[in-house]
C-alpha atoms as a PDB file:
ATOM      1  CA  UNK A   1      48.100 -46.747 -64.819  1.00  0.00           C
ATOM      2  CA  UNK A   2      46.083 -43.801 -63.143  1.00  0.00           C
ATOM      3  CA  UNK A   3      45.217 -41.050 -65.799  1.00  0.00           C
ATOM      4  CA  UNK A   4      46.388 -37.641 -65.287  1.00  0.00           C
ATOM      5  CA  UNK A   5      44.201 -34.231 -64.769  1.00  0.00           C
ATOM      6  CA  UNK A   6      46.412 -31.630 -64.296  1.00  0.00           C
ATOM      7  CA  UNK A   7      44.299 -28.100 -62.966  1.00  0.00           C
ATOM      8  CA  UNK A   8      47.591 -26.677 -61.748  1.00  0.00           C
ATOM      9  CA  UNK A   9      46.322 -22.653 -62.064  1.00  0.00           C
ATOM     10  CA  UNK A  10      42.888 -22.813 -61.394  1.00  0.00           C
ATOM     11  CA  UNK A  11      41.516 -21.562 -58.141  1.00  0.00           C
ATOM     12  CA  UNK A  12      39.533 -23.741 -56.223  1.00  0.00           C
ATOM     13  CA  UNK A  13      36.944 -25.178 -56.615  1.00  0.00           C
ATOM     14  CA  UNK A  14      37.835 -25.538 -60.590  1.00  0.00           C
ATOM     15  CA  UNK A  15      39.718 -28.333 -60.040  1.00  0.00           C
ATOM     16  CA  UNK A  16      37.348 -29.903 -57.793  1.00  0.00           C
ATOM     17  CA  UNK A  17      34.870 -29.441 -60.403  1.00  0.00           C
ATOM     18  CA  UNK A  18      37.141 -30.558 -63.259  1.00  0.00           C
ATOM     19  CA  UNK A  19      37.096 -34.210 -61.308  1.00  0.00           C
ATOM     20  CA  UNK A  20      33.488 -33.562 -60.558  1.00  0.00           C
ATOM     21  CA  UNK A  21      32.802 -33.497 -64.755  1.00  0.00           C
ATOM     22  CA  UNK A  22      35.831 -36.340 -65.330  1.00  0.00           C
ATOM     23  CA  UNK A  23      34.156 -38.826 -63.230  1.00  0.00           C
ATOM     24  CA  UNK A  24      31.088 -39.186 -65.580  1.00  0.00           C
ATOM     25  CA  UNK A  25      33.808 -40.981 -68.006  1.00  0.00           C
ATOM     26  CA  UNK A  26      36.170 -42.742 -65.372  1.00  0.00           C
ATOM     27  CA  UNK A  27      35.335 -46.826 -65.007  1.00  0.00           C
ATOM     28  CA  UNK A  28      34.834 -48.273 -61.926  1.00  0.00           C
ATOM     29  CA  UNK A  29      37.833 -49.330 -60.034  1.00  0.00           C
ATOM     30  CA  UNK A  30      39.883 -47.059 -62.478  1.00  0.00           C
ATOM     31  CA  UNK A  31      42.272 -44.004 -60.519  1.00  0.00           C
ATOM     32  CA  UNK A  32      42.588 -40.853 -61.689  1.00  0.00           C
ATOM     33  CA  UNK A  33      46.115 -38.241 -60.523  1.00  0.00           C
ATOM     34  CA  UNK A  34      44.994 -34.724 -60.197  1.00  0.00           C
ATOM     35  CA  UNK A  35      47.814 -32.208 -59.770  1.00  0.00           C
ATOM     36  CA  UNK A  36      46.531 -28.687 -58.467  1.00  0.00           C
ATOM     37  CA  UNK A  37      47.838 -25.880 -56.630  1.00  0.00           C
ATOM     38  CA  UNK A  38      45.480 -23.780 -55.144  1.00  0.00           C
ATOM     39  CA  UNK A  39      45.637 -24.170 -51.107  1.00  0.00           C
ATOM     40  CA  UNK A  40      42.207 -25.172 -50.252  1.00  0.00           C
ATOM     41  CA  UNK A  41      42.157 -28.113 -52.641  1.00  0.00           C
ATOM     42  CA  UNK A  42      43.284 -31.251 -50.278  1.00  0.00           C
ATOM     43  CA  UNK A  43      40.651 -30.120 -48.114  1.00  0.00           C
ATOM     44  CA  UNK A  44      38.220 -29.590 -51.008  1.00  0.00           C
ATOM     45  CA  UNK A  45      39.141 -32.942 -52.640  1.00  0.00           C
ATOM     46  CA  UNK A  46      38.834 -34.802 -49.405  1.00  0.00           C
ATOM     47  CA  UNK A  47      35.334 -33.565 -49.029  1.00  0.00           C
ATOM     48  CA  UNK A  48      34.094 -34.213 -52.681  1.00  0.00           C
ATOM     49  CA  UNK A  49      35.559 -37.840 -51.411  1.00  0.00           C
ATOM     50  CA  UNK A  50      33.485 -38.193 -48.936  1.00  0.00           C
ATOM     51  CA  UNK A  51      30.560 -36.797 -50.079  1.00  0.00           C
ATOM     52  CA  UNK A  52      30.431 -38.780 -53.679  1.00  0.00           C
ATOM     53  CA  UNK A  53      31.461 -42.440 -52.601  1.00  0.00           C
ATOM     54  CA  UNK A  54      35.052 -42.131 -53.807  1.00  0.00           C
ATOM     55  CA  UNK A  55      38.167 -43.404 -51.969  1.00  0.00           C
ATOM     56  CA  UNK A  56      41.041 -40.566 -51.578  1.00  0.00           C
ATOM     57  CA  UNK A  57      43.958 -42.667 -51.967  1.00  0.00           C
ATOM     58  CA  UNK A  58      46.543 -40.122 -51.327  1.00  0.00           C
ATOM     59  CA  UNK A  59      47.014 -36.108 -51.475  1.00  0.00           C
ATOM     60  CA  UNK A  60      50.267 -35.097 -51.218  1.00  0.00           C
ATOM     61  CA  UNK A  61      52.261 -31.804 -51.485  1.00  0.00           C
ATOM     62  CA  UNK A  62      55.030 -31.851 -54.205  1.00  0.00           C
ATOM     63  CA  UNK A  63      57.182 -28.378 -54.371  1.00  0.00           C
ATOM     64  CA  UNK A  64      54.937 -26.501 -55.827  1.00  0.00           C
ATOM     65  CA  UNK A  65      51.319 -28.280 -55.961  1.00  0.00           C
ATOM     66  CA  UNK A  66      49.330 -31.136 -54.859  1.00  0.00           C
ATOM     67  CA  UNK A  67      48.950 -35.270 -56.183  1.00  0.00           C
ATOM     68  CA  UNK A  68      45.702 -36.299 -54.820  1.00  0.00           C
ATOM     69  CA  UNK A  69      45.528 -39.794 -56.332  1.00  0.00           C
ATOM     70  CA  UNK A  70      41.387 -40.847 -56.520  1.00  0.00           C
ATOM     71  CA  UNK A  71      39.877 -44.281 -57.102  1.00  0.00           C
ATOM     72  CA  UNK A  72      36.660 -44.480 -58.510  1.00  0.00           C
END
């Protein structure tokens, strides 16, 4: 079961940032569900992807926000 960070509210790049401090306590292998709704953050979480080693499972658009689902 992935845990949850919601950042729904912030404006980007605080929720990029929020992952950026919650992977210091996140176990290898483990996922982690971030829901946020600023616009630039698929985009923003993609790239922090890429550029830290971690695998962007999915980022979808719900109604109102984003799920970008990250294994670590």
């Amino acid at each position: 079961m992935a845990e949850i960070l919601d950042c729904r509210g912030m404006k980007c790049p605080q929720p990029v940032l929020k992952v950026a401090i919650k992977a210091n306590s996140i176990a290898p292998g483990s996922t982690l569900e971030v829901h946020a709704d600023c616009e630039s953050f698929p985009d923003d979480i993609k790239k922090w992807c890429d550029n830290s080693g971690k695998v962007l499972i999915s980022c979808i658009e719900n109604t109102d926000h984003f799920v970008a689902t990250v294994q670590f």
